[in-house]
Protein backbone atom coordinates (compact mmCIF):
# COMPACT_ATOMS: atom_id res chain seq x y z
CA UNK A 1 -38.56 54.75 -34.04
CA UNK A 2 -37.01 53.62 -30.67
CA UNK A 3 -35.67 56.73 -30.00
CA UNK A 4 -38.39 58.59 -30.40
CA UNK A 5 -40.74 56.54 -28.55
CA UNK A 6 -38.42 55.10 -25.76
CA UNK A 7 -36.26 58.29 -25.40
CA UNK A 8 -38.22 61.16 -26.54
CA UNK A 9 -36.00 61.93 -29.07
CA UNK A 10 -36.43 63.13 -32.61
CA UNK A 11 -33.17 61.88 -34.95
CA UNK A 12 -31.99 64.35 -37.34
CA UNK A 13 -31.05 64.21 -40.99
CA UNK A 14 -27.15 63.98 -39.91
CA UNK A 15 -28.82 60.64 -37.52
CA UNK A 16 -30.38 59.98 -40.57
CA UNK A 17 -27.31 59.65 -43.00
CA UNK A 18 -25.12 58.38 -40.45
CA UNK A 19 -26.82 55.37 -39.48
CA UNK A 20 -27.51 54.63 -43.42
CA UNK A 21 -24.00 54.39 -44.21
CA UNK A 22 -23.21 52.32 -41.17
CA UNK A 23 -26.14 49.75 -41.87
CA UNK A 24 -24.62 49.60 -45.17
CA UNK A 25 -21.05 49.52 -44.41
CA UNK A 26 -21.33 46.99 -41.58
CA UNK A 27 -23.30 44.91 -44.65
CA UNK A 28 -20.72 45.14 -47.17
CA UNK A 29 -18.08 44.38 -44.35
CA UNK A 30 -19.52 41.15 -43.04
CA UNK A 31 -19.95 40.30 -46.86
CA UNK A 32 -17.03 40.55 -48.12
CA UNK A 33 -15.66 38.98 -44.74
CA UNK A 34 -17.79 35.65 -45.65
CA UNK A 35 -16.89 35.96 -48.87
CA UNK A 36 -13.23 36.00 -48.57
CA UNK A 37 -13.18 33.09 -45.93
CA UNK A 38 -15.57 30.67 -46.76
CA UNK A 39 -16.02 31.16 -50.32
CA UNK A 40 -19.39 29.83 -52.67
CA UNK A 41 -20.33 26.81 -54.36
CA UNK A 42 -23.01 26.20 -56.83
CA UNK A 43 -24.44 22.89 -55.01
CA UNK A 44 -27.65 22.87 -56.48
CA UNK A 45 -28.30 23.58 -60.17
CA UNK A 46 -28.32 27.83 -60.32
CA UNK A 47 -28.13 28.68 -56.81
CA UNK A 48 -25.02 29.54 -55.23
CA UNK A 49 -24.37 28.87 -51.56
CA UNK A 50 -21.87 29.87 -48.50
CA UNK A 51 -19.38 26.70 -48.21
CA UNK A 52 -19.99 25.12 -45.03
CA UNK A 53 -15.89 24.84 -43.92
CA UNK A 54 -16.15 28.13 -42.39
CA UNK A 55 -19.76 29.26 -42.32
CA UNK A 56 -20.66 28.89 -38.77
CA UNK A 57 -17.96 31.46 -37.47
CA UNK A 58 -18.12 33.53 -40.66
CA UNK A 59 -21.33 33.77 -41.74
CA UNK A 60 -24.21 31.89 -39.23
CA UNK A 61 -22.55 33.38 -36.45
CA UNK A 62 -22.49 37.34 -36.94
CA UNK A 63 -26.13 36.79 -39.27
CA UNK A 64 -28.05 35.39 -35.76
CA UNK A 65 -25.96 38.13 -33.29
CA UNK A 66 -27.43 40.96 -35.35
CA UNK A 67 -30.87 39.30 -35.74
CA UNK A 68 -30.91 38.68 -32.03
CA UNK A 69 -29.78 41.85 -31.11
CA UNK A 70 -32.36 43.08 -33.73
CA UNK A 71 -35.57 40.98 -31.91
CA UNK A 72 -34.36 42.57 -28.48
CA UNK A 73 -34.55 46.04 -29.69
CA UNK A 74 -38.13 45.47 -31.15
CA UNK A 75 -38.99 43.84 -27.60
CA UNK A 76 -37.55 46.58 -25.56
CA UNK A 77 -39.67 49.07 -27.72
């Protein structure tokens, strides 16, 4: 939707599939990333949380770049 109304452009289906997969790979990356270095603990009762040794830099950190980066793109449209 920002291309088309920022830059008058219309995304094709390759646009389309492209940016799918890397919403989805860029996902399952920082996933397994967090996963792998910080680990999960079931703290309280059935829910399972990100250990807090490494979160910040693992998890916290890359979850509030893309969320910021995510709010300027809706402002800027």
């Amino acid at each position: 939707m920002h291309l088309q109304i920022c830059w008058d452009l219309i995304p094709g289906e390759r646009f389309f599939y492209a940016s799918l997969g890397l919403g989805w790979g860029v996902t399952a990356v920082l996933f397994t990333l967090t996963m792998v270095f910080t680990g999960v603990s079931f703290r309280f009762g059935d829910a399972c949380h990100v250990n807090s040794v490494n979160s910040l830099k693992d998890f916290w950190g890359p979850l509030l770049g893309i969320a910021s980066l995510a709010g300027l793109l809706q402002l800027l449209t």
